[in-house]
Protein backbone atom coordinates (compact mmCIF):
# COMPACT_ATOMS: atom_id res chain seq x y z
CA UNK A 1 13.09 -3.68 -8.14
CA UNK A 2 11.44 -4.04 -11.22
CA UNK A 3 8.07 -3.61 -12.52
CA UNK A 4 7.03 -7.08 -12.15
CA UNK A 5 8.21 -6.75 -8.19
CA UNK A 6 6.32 -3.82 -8.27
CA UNK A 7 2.95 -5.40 -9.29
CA UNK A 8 3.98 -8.38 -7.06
CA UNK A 9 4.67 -6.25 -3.57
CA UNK A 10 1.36 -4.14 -4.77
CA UNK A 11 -0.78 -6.54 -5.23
CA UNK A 12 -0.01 -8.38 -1.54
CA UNK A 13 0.42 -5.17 -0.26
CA UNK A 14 -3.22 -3.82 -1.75
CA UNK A 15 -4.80 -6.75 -0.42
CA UNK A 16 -3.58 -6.99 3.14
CA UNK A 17 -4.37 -3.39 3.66
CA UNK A 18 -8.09 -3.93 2.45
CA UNK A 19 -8.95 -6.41 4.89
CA UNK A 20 -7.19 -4.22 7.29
CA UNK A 21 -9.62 -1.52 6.69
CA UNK A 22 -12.59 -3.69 5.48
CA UNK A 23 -13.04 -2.36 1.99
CA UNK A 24 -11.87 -6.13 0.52
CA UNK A 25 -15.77 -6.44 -1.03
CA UNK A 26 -15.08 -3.05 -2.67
CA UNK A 27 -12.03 -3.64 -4.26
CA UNK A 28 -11.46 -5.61 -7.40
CA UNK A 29 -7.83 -6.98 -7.99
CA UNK A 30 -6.41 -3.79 -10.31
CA UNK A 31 -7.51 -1.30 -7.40
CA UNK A 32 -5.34 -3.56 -4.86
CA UNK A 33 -2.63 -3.64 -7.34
CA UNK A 34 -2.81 0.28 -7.62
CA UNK A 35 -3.39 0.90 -3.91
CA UNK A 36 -0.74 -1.06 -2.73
CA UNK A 37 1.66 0.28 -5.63
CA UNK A 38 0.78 3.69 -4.65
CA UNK A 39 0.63 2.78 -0.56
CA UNK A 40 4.57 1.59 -0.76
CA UNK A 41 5.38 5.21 -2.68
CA UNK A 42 3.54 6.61 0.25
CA UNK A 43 5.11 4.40 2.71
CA UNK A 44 8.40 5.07 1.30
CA UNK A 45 8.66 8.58 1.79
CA UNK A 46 7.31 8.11 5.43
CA UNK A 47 10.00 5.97 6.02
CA UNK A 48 12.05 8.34 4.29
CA UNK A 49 11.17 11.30 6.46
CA UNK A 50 11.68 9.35 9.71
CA UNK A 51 15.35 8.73 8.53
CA UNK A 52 14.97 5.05 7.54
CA UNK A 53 14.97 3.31 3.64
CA UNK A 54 11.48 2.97 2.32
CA UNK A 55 11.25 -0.07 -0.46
CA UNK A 56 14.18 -1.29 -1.04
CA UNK A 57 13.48 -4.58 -2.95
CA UNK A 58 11.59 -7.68 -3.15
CA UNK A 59 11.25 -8.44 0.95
CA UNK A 60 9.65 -8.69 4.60
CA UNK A 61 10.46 -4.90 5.06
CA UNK A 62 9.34 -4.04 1.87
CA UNK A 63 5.91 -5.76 2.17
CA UNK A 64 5.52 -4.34 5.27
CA UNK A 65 6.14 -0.48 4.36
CA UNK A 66 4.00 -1.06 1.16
CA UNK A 67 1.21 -2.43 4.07
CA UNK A 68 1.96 0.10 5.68
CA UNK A 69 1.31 3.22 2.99
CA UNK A 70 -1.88 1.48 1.40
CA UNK A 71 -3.44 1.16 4.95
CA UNK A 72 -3.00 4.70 5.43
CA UNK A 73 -3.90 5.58 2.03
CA UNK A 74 -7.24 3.66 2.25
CA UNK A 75 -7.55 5.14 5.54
CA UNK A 76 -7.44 8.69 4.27
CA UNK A 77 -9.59 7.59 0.92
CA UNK A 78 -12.04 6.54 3.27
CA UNK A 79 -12.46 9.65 5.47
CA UNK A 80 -13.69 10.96 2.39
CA UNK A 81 -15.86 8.68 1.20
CA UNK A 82 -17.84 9.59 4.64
CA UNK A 83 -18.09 13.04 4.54
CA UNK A 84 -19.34 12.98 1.20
């Protein structure tokens, strides 16, 4: 998958996941492109560890790992954001 995939998957992915977890008036549309590019790495190498294929292209499953991995990523960023 290519960069432009990348931005593409990120970008859906980024935004999904931050109505998920409610921080969509926080985010602008280069932090959902980032958290979602970074939240299908993540996703990836869960998928990895529980013996499955992470991203593996321009689909569904793809979307859905990349939902995955920024939800949890938020998730985590969030945690933080409370404590402090």
């Amino acid at each position: 998958m290519g960069i432009i995939g990348w931005i593409i998957i990120g970008a859906l992915a980024g935004f999904i996941a931050s109505i998920i977890t409610k921080n969509n008036k926080r985010m602008g549309a280069f932090a959902n492109i980032f958290v979602g590019i970074i939240g299908g790495v993540l996703g990836g190498f869960i998928m990895n560890l529980l013996g499955s294929s992470g991203v593996t292209g321009f689909n569904i499953r793809s979307l859905l790992v990349a939902i995955g991995g920024s939800v949890i990523l938020l998730l985590i960023v969030n945690l933080f954001k409370r404590k402090s």
